[in-house]
Protein backbone atom coordinates (compact mmCIF):
# COMPACT_ATOMS: atom_id res chain seq x y z
CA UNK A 1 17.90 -2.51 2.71
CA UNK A 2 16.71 -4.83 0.29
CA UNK A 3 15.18 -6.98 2.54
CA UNK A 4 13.23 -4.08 3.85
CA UNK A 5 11.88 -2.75 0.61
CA UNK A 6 11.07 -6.54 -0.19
CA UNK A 7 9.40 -6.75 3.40
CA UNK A 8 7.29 -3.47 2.39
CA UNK A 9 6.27 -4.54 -0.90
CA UNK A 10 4.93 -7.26 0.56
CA UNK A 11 2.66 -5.32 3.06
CA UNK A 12 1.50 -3.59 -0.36
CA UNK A 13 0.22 -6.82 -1.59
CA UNK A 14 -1.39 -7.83 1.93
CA UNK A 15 -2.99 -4.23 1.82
CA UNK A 16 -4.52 -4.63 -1.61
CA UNK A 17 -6.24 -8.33 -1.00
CA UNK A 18 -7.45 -6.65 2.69
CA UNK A 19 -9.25 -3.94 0.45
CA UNK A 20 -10.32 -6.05 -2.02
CA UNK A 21 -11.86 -8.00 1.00
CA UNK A 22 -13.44 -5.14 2.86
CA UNK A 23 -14.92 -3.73 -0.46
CA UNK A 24 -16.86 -7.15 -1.29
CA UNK A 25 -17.75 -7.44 2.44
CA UNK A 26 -19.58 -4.24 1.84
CA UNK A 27 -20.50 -3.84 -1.76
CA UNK A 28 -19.20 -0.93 -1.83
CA UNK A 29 -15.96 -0.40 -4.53
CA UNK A 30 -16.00 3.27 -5.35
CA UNK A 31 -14.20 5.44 -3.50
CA UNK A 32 -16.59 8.64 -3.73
CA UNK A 33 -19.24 7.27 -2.71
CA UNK A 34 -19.71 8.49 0.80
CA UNK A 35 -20.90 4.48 1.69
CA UNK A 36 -17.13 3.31 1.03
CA UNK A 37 -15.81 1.52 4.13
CA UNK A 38 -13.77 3.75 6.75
CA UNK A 39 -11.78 0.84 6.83
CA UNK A 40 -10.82 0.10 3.06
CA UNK A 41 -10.47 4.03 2.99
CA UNK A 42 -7.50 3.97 6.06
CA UNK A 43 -5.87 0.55 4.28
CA UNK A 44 -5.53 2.59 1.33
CA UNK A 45 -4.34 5.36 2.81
CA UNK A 46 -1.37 2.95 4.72
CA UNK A 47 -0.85 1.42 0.82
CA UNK A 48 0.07 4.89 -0.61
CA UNK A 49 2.15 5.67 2.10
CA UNK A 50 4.10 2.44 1.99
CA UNK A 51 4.64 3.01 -1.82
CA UNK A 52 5.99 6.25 -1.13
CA UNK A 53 7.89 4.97 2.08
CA UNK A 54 9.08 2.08 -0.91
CA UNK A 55 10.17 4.50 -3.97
CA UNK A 56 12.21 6.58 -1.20
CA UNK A 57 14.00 3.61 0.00
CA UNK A 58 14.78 2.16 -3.30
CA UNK A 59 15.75 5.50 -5.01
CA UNK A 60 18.68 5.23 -1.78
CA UNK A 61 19.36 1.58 -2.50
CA UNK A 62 20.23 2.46 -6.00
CA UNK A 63 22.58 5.67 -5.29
CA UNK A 64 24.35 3.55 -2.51
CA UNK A 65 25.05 1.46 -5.34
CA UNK A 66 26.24 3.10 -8.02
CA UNK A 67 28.57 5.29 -5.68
């Protein structure tokens, strides 16, 4: 399992330079304004769900452990 949450947390970090990318392509870095890119938006959707995904999986790693 640790080798997936490691795995994951490193699709976090590919996420964030991807956003950072698509947010200098375009100019465009806050998220209200209604000119943010679709894409940068969906990326950091994926990000917060792989967090969450992340904090689920080590919160199990770390029960399976101390049991």
């Amino acid at each position: 399992m640790a080798r997936l949450i490691e795995s994951l947390s490193r699709s976090v970090e590919l996420l964030s330079i991807e956003i950072e990318h698509e947010e200098a392509r375009t100019g465009v870095y806050n998220l209200s304004a209604v000119t943010y890119p679709v894409l940068a938006r969906s990326l950091r959707a994926r990000k917060h769900n792989l967090r969450i995904t992340i904090a689920s999986l080590e919160a199990q790693f770390h029960a399976t452990e101390a049991a």
